[in-house]
Protein backbone atom coordinates (compact mmCIF):
# COMPACT_ATOMS: atom_id res chain seq x y z
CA UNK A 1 54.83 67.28 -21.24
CA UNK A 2 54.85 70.29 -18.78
CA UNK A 3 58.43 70.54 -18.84
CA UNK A 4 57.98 70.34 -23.04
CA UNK A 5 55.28 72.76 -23.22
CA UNK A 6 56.92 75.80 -20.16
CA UNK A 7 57.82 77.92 -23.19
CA UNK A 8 54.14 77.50 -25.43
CA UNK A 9 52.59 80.56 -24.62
CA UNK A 10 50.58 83.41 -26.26
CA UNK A 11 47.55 84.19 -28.29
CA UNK A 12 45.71 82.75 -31.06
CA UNK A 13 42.50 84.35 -33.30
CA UNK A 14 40.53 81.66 -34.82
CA UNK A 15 37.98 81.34 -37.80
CA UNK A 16 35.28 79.17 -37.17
CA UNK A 17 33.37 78.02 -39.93
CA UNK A 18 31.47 74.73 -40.94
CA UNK A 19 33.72 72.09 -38.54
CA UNK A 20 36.47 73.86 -39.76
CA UNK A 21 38.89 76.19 -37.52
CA UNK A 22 41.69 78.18 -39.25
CA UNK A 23 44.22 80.17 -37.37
CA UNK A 24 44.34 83.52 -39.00
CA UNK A 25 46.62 85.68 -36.79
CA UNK A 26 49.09 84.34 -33.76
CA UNK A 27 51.43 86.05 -31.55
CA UNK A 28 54.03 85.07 -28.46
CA UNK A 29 56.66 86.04 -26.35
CA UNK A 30 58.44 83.01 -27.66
CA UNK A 31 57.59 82.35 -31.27
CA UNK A 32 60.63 81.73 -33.26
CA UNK A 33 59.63 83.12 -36.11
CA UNK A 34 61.59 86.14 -37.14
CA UNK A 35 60.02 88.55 -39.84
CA UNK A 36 63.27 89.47 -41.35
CA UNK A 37 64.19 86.26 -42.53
CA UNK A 38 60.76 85.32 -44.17
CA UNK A 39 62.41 87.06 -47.07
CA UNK A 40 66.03 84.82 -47.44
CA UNK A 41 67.25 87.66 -50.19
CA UNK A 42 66.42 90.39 -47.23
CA UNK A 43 67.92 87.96 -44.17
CA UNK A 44 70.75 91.01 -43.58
CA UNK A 45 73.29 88.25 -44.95
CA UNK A 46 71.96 85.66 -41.59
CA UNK A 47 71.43 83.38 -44.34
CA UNK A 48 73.77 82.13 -47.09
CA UNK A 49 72.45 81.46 -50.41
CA UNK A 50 75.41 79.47 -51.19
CA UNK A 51 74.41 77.10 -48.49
CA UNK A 52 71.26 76.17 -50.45
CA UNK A 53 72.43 73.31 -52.12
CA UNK A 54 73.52 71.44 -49.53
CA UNK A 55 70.38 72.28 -47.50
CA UNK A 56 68.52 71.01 -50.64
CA UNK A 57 70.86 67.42 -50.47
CA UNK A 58 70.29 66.90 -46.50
CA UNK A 59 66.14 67.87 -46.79
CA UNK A 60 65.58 65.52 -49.96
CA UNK A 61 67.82 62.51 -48.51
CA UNK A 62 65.45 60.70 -46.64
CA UNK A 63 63.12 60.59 -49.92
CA UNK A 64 65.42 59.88 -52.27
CA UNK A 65 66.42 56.98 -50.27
CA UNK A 66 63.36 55.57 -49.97
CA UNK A 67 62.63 55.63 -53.70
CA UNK A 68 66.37 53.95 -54.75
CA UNK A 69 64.82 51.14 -51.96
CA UNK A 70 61.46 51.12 -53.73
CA UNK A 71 62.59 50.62 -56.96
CA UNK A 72 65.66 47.54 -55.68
CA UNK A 73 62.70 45.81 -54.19
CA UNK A 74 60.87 46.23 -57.81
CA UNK A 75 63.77 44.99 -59.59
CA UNK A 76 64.21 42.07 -57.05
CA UNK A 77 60.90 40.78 -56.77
């Protein structure tokens, strides 16, 4: 877990409030997020819209699998 955690590293503002603890506002050295692709239409052309639908196919397969099992163990049993 050391080795796993090296890069995890920065600061974190928390709202505390009945049991409950929200993040409201992070920053690091490392984060991965990058502001200008929040926005895919404004990703300076890092991201393809034309590679959307096969993004679509790959995210959904695991759940469309499941339900085409589902619904063969309906029909069988």
């Amino acid at each position: 877990m050391d080795k796993a955690n090296e890069q995890v590293t920065g600061k974190i503002a928390l709202k505390l409030y009945k049991g409950r603890a929200d993040a409201i506002r992070r920053s690091s050295p490392n984060a991965l997020y990058d502001a200008a692709l929040a926005s895919f239409t404004e990703s300076g052309g890092r991201f393809s819209q034309h590679a959307s639908p096969g993004f679509i196919e790959l995210w959904t397969l695991q759940s469309r699998m499941a339900y085409a099992i589902r619904n063969r163990e309906r029909e069988d049993g």
